[in-house]
Protein backbone atom coordinates (compact mmCIF):
# COMPACT_ATOMS: atom_id res chain seq x y z
CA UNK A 1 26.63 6.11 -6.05
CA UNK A 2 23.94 6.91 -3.70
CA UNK A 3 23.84 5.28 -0.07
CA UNK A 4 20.90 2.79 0.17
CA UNK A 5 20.19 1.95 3.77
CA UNK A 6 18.40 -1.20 4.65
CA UNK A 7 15.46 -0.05 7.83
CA UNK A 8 16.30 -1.64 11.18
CA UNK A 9 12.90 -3.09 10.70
CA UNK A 10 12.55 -5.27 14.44
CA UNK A 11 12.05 -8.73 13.93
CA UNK A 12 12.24 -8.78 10.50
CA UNK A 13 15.87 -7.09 9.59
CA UNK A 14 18.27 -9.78 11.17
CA UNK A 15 21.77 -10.61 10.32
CA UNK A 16 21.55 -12.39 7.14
CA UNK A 17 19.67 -9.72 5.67
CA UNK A 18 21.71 -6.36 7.09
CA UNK A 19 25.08 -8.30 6.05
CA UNK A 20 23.56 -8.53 2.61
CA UNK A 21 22.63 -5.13 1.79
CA UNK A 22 26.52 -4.03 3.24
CA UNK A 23 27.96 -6.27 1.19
CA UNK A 24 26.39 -4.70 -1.69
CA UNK A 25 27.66 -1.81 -1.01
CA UNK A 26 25.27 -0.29 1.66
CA UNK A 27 24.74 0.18 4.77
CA UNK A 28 22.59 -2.70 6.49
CA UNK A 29 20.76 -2.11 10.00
CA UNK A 30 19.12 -5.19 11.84
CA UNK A 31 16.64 -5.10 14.60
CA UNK A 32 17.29 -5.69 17.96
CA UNK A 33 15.71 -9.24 18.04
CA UNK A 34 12.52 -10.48 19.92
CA UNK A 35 13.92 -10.23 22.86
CA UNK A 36 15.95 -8.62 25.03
CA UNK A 37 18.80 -11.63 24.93
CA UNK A 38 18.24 -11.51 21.49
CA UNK A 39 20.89 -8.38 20.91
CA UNK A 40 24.12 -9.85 21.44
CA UNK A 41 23.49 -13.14 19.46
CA UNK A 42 22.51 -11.08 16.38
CA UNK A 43 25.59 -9.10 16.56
CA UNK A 44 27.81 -12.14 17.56
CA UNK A 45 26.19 -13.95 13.86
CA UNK A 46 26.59 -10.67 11.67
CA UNK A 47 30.27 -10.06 12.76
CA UNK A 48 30.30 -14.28 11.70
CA UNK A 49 28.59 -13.30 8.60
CA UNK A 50 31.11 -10.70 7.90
CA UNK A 51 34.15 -12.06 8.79
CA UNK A 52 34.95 -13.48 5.22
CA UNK A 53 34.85 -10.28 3.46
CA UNK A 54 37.22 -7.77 2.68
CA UNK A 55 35.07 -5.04 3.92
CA UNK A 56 36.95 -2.05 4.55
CA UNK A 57 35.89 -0.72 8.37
CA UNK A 58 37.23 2.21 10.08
CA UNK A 59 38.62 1.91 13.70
CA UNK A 60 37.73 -1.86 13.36
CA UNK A 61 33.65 -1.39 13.28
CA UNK A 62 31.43 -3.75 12.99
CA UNK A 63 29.65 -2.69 9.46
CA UNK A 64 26.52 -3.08 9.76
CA UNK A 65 23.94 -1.11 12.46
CA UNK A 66 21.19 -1.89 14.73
CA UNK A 67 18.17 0.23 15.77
CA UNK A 68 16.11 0.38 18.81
CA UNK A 69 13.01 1.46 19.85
CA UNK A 70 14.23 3.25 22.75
CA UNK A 71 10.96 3.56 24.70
CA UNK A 72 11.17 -0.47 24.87
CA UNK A 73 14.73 -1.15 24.90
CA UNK A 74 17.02 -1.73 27.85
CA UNK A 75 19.75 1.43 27.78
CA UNK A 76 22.22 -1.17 29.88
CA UNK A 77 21.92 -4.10 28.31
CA UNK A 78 21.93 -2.57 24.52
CA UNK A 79 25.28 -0.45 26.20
CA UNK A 80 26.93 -3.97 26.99
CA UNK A 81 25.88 -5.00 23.22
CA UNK A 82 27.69 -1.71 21.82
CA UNK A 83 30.08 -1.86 23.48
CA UNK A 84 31.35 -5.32 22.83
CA UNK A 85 30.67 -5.28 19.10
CA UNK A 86 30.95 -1.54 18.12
CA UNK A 87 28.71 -1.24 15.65
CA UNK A 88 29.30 1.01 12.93
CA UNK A 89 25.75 3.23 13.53
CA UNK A 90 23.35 2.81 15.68
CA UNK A 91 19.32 4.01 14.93
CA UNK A 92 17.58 5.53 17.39
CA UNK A 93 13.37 5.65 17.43
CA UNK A 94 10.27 6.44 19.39
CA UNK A 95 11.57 7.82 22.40
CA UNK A 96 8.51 7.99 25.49
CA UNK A 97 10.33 11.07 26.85
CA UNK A 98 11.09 12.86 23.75
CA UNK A 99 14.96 14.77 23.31
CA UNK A 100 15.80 13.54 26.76
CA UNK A 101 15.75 10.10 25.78
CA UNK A 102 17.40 10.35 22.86
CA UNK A 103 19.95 12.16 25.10
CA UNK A 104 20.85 9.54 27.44
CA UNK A 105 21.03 6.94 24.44
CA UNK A 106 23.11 9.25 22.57
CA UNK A 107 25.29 9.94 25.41
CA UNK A 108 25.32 5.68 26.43
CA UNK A 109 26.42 4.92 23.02
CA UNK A 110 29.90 7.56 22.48
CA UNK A 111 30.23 6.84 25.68
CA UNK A 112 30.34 2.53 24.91
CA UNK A 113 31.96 2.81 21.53
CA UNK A 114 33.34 6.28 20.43
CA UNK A 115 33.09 5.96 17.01
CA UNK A 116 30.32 4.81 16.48
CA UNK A 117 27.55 7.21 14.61
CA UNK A 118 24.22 8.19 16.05
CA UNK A 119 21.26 7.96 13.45
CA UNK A 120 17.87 9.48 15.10
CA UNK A 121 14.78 9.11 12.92
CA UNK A 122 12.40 12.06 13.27
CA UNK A 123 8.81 12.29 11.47
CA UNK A 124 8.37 16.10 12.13
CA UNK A 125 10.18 19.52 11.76
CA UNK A 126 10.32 20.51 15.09
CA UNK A 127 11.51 16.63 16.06
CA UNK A 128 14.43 17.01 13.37
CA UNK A 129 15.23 20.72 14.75
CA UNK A 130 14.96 19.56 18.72
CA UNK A 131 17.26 16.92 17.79
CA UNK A 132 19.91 18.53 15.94
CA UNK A 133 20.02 21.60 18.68
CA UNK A 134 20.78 19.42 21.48
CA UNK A 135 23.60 18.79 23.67
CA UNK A 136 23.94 15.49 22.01
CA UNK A 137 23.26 15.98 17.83
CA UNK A 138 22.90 13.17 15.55
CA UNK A 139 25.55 11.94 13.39
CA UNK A 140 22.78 11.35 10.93
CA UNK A 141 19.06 12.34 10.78
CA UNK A 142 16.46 9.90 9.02
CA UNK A 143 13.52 12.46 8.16
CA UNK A 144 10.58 9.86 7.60
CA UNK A 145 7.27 10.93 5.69
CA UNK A 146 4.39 9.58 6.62
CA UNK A 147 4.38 7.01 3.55
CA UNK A 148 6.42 4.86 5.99
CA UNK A 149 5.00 0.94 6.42
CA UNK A 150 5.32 0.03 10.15
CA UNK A 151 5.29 2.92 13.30
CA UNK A 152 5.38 6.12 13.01
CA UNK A 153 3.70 9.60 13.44
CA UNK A 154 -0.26 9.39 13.14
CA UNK A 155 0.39 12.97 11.97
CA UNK A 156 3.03 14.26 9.24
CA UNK A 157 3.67 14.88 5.86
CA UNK A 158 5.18 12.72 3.02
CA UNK A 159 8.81 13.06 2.46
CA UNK A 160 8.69 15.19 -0.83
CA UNK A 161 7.59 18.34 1.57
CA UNK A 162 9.02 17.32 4.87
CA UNK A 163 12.48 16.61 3.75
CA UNK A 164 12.91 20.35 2.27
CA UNK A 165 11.10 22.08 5.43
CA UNK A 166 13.67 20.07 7.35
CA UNK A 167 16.93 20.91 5.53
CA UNK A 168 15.76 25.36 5.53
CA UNK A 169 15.02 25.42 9.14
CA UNK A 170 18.18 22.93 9.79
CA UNK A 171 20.14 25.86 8.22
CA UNK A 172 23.63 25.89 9.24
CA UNK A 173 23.48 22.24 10.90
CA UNK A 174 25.49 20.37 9.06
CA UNK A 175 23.57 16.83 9.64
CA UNK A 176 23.61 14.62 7.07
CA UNK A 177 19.76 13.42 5.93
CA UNK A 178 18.57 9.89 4.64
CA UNK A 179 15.20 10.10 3.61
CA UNK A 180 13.12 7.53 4.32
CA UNK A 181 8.95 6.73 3.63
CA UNK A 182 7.30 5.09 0.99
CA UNK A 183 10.65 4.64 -0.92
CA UNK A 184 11.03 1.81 -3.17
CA UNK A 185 12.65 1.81 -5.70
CA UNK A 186 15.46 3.76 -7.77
CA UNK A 187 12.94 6.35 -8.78
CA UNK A 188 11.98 7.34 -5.05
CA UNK A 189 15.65 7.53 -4.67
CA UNK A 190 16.45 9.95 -7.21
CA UNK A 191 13.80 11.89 -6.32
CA UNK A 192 15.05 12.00 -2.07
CA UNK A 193 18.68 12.95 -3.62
CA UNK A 194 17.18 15.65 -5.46
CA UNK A 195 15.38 17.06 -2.44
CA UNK A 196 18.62 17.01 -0.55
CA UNK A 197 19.15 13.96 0.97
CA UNK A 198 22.56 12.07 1.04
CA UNK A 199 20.47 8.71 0.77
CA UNK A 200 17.71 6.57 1.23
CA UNK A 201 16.37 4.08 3.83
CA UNK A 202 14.13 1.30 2.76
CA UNK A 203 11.95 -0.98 4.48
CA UNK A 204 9.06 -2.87 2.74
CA UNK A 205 11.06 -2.97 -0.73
CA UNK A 206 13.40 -5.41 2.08
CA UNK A 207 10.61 -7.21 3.06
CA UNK A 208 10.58 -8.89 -0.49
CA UNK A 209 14.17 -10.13 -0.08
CA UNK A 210 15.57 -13.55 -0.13
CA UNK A 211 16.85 -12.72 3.40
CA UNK A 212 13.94 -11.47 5.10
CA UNK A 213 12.92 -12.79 8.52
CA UNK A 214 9.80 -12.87 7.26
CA UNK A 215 6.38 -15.04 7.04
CA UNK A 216 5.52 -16.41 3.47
CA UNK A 217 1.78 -15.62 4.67
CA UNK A 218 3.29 -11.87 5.58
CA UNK A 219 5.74 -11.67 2.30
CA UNK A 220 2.45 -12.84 -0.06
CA UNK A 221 0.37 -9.67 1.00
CA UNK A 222 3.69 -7.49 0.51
CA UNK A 223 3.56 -8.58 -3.33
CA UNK A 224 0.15 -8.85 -3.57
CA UNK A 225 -1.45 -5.02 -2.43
CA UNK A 226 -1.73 -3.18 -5.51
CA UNK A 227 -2.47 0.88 -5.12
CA UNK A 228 -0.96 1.19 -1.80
CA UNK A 229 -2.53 4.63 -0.81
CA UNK A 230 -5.57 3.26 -0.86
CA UNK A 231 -5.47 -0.18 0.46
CA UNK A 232 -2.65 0.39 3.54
CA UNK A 233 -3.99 2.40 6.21
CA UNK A 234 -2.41 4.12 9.43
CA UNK A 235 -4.12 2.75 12.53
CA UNK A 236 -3.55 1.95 16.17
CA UNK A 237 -6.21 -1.27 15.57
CA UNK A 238 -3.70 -4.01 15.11
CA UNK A 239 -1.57 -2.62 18.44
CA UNK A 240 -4.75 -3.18 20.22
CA UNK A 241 -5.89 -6.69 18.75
CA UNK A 242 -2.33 -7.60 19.70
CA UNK A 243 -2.30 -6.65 23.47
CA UNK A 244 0.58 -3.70 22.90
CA UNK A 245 -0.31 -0.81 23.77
CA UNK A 246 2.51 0.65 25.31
CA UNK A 247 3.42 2.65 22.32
CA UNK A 248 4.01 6.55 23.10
CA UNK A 249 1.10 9.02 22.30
CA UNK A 250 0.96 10.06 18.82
CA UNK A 251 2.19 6.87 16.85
CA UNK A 252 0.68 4.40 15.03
CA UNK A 253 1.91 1.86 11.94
CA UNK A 254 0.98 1.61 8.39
CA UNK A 255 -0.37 -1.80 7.48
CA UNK A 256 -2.25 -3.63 4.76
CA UNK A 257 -6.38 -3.24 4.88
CA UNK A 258 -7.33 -6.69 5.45
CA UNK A 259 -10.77 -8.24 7.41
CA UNK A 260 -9.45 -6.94 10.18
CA UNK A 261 -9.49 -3.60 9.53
CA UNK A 262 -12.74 -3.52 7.47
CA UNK A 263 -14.74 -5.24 10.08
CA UNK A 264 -13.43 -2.50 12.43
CA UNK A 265 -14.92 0.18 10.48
CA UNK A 266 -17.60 -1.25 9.51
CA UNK A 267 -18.85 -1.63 12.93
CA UNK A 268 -17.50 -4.80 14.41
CA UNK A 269 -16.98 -5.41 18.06
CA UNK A 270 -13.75 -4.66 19.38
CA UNK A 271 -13.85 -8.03 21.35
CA UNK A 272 -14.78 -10.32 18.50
CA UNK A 273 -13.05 -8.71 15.66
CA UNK A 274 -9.82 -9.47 18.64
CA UNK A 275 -11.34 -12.93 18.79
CA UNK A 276 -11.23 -13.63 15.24
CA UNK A 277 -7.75 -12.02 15.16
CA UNK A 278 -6.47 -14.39 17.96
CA UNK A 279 -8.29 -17.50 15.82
CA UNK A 280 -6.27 -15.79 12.62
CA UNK A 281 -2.74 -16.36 14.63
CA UNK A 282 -2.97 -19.89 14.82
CA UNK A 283 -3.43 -20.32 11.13
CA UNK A 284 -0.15 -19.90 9.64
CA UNK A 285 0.65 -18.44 6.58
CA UNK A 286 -3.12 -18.71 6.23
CA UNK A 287 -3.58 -15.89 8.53
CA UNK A 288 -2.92 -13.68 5.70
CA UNK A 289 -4.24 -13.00 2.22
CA UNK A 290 -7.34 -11.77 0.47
CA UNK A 291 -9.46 -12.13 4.18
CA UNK A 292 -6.75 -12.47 6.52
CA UNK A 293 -6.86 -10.80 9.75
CA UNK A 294 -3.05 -10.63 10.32
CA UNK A 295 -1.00 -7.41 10.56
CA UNK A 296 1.17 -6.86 7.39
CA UNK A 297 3.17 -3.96 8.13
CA UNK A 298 3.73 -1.93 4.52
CA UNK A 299 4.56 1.46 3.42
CA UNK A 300 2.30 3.04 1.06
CA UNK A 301 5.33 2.19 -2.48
CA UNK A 302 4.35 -1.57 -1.93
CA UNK A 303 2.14 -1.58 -5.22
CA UNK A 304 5.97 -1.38 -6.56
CA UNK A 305 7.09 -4.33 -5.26
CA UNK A 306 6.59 -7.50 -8.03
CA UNK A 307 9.18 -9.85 -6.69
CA UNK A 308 11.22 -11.38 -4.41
CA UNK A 309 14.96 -11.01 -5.12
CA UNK A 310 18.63 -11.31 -3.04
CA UNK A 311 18.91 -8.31 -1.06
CA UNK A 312 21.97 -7.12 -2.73
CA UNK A 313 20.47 -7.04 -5.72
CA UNK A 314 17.76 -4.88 -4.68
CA UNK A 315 20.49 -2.50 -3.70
CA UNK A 316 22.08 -2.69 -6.81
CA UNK A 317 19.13 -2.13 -9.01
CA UNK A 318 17.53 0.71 -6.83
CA UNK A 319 20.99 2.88 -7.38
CA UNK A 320 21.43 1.79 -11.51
CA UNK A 321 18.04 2.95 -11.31
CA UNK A 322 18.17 6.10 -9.56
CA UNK A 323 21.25 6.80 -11.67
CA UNK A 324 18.96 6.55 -15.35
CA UNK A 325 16.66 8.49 -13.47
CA UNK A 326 18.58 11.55 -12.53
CA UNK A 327 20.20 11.43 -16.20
CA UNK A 328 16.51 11.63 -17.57
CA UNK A 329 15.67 14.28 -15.49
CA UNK A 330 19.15 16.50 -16.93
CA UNK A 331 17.99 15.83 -20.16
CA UNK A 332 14.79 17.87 -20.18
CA UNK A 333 16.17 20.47 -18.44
């Protein structure tokens, strides 16, 4: 069956929901928390969450992974983490200095918990063949298209043309690739497998799960936006309204066009569309909607996303569904 990987999405992928999607039979990756002193809680409640199942783990794991943000994270204190829960995988993202970030990380975490596997995500060619030519290759690379809800690369392609550009100049690397970008249901999946992938990672289709650490202002305008190429947009807007803009040159996140970002380009102030984003904040769940100003992070498949469902089961129906898919496909050929 093919591996469906829930997105270490930050504050919105915690324990509940990564336990879920393992229990069903994938592989589940939380965020680091909030906050720094967030890390070793979330770990300490999965391995709770866990500890009732009859999981099989090799070399006593913890299955499920967590992802950083490395430009942003603390290398010691996410060491400590590792190396007192062992993780089974941990995601690496958005390194400042580039391969020698994702060096030191990648040497911190063998060197904190040996067998644990080393998941970079990459957006580019040239990031995916840096990364697999260094002196400390990924385990696994996520190749994500620009489709992807959230941060990423202001420039790229989606996955249906990066993912084979990455696997011919990979060549004789033998990395395996989860694809990840705008993937949302079983369909997307069959179609990554088919392009050479070994799986899928999915992170809006998540934000529509029971488990979600998620507003119901937030989750409303993920099942709400219809047509999502033309009503998400990449931007750097909503880091700026926010006060963060400490993010590396050359990112910026998908979200959902709301007031915000149509007062923005239609000519608005930068300090009072800010204002009126800061009045926005301390309206709740009303903060979102038709003429909401707040960020809704969403990849571009959201128009595919109807309900809201137990994360396991969105596991289970994405791979029944990639399955039909793939055995429609064989029978026109």
């Amino acid at each position: 069956m093919p591996l469906i990987v829930g997105a270490p999405m930050r504050i919105f992928a915690g324990p509940a929901l990564a336990t879920t999607i393992t229990k069903a039979g994938g592989i589940g990756f939380m965020g680091p928390g909030a906050k720094a002193s967030d890390l070793d809680s979330c770990l300490s409640e999965a391995k709770s969450l866990l500890d009732t199942t009859s999981i099989p783990t090799v070399n006593n794991l913890l299955p499920v992974g967590i992802g950083f943000q490395t430009f942003a994270a603390d290398l010691t204190l996410a060491g400590q983490a590792i190396q007192k829960h062992k993780p089974c995988a941990v995601w690496l993202f958005v390194p400042r200095e580039g391969q020698k970030e994702l060096d030191a990380w990648s040497s911190m975490i063998k060197g904190a918990s040996p067998e644990t596997k080393v998941w970079i995500q990459v957006g580019s060619v040239s990031q995916a063949v840096q990364a697999a030519g260094s002196a400390f290759p990924p385990d696994v690379l996520v190749v994500q298209g620009i489709d992807a809800g959230g941060h990423g690369l202001a420039k790229g392609a989606g996955v249906i043309s990066l993912l084979p550009e990455v696997l011919d100049e990979l060549g004789d690397f033998d990395i395996p690739i989860i694809a990840a970008g705008g993937i949302t249901d079983g369909r997307g999946v069959a179609a990554a497998l088919s392009l050479g992938a070994v799986g899928v990672a999915m992170g809006t289709r998540f934000l529509a799960a029971n488990e979600a650490k998620i507003s119901k202002g937030y989750q409303g305008d993920v099942l709400s936006t219809r047509d999502g190429g033309q009503n998400t947009v990449r931007t750097t807007l909503y880091d700026h309204l926010a006060g963060r803009t400490d993010w590396p040159h050359g990112y910026d996140g998908r979200n959902v066009v709301n007031r915000s970002v149509l007062d923005h380009e239609s000519g608005v102030e930068f300090e009072e569309n800010r204002r009126l984003y800061e009045e926005a904040t301390k309206k709740g769940d009303q903060g979102w909607g038709q003429n909401g100003r707040m960020t809704a992070y969403v990849g571009s498949g959201v128009g595919l996303i109807r309900e809201v469902v137990e994360a396991g089961q969105i596991v289970k129906t994405a791979r029944t569904q990639a399955k039909n898919s793939l055995e429609r496909a064989r029978s026109v050929l």
